[in-house]
C-alpha atoms as a PDB file:
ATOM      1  CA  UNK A   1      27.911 -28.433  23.667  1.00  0.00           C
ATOM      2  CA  UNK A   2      25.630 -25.733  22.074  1.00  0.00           C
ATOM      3  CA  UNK A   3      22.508 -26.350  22.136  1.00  0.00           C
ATOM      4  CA  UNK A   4      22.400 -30.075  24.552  1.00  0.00           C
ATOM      5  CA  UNK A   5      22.227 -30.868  28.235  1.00  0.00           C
ATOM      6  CA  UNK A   6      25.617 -32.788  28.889  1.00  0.00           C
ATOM      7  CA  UNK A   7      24.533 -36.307  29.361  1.00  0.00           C
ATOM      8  CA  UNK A   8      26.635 -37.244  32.282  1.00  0.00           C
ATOM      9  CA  UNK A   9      24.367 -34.911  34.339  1.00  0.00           C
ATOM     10  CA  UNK A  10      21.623 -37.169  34.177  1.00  0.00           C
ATOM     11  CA  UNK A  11      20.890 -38.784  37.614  1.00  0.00           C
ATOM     12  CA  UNK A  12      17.304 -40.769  36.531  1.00  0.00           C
ATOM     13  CA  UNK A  13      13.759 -40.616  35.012  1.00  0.00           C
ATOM     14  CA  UNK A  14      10.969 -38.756  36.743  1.00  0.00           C
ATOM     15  CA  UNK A  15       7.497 -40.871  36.519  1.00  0.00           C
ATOM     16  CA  UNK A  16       4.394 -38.634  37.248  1.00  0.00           C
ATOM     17  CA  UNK A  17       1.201 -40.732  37.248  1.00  0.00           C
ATOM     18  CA  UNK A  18      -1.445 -39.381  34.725  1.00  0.00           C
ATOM     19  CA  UNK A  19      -4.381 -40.254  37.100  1.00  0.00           C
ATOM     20  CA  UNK A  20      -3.288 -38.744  40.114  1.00  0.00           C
ATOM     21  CA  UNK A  21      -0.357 -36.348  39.433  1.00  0.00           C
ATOM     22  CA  UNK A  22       2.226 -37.652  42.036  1.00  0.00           C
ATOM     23  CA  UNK A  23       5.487 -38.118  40.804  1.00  0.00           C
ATOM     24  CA  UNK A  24       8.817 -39.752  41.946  1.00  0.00           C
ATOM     25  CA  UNK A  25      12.133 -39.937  40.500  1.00  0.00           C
ATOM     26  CA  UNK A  26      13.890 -43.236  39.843  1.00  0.00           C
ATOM     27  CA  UNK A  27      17.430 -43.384  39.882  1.00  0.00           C
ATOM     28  CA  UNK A  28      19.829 -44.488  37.084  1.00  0.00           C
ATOM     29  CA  UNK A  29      21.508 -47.073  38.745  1.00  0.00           C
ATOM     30  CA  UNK A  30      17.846 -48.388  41.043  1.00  0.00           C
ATOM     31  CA  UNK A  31      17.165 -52.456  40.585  1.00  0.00           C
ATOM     32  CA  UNK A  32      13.666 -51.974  42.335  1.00  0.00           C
ATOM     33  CA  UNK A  33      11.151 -50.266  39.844  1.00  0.00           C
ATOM     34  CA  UNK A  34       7.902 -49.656  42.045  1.00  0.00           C
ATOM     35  CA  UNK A  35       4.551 -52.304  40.516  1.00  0.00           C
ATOM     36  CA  UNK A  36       2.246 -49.397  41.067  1.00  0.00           C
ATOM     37  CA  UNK A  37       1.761 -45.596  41.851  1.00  0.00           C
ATOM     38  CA  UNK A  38       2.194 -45.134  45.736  1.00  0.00           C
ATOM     39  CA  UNK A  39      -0.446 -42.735  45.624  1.00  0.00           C
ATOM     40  CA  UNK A  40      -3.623 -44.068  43.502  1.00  0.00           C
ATOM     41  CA  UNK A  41      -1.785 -47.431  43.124  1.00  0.00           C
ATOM     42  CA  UNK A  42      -2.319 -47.286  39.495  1.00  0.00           C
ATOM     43  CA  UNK A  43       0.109 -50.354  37.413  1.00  0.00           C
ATOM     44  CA  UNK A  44       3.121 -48.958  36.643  1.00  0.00           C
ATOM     45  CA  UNK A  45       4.707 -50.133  33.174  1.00  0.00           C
ATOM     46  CA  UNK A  46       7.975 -51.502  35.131  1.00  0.00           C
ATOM     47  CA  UNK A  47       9.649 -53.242  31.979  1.00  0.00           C
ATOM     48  CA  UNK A  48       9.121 -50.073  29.716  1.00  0.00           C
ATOM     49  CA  UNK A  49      10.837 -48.077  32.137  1.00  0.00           C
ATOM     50  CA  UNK A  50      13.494 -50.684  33.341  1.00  0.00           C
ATOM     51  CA  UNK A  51      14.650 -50.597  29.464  1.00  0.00           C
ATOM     52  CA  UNK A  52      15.099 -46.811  29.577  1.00  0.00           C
ATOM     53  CA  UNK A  53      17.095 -47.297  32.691  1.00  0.00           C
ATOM     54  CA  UNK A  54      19.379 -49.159  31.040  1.00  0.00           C
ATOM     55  CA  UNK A  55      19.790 -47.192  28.070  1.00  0.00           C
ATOM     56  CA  UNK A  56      20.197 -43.742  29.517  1.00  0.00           C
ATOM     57  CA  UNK A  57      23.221 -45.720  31.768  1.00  0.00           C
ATOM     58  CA  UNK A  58      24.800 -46.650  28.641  1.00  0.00           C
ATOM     59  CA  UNK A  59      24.445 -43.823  26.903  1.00  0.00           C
ATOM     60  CA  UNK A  60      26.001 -41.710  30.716  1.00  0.00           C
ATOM     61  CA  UNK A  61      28.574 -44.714  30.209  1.00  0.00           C
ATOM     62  CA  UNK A  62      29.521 -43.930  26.607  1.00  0.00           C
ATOM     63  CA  UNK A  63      29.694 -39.750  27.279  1.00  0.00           C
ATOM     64  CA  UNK A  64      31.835 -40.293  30.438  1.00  0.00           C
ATOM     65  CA  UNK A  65      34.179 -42.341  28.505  1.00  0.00           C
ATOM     66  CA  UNK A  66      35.885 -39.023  27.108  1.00  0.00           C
ATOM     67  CA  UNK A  67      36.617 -40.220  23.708  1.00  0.00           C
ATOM     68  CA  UNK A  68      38.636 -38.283  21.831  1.00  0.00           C
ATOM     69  CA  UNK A  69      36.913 -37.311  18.716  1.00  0.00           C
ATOM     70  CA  UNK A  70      33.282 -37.448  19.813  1.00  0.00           C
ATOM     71  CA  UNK A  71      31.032 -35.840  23.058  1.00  0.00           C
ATOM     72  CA  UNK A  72      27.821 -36.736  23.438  1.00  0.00           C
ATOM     73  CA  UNK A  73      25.095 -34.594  25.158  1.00  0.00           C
ATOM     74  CA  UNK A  74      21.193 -34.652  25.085  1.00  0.00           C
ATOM     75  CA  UNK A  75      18.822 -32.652  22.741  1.00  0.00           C
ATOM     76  CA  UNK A  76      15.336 -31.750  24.254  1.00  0.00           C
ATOM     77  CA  UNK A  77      12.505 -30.554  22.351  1.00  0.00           C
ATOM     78  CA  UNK A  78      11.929 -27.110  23.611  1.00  0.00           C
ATOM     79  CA  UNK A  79       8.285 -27.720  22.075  1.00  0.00           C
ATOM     80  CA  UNK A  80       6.741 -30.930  22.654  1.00  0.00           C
ATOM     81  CA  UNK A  81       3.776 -32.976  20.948  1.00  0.00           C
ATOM     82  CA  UNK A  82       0.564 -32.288  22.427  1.00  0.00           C
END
């Protein structure tokens, strides 16, 4: 891996609410996505993030698998949109 972050290091997403700046992580493998910030109890777009759960797991799944003519590893724009 040149240039990625190895993909089986990821451990979960970390939400940071845009009204009040708190932020929690949420683990790869968590069932209970919070309804609302626990700060400014703002709504919290549960299915959204439940769905990038579940892909970054499969994607963890498919890199741990070790197959033999491909790795996998995640590329993070160094710059992002503003």
């Amino acid at each position: 891996m040149k240039n990625g972050i190895d993909v089986t290091r990821i451990k979960g997403i970390r939400m940071v609410c845009r009204k009040c700046h708190s932020e929690w992580m949420i683990p790869l493998d968590s069932t209970n996505i919070p309804q609302k910030c626990f700060n400014c109890f703002s709504i919290v777009p549960s299915e959204p993030i439940r769905d990038a759960l579940q892909g970054l797991a499969r994607l963890k799944s498919a890199a741990a698998s070790n197959h033999k003519d491909f790795q996998f590893d995640a590329v993070i724009d160094k710059y992002p949109a503003v």
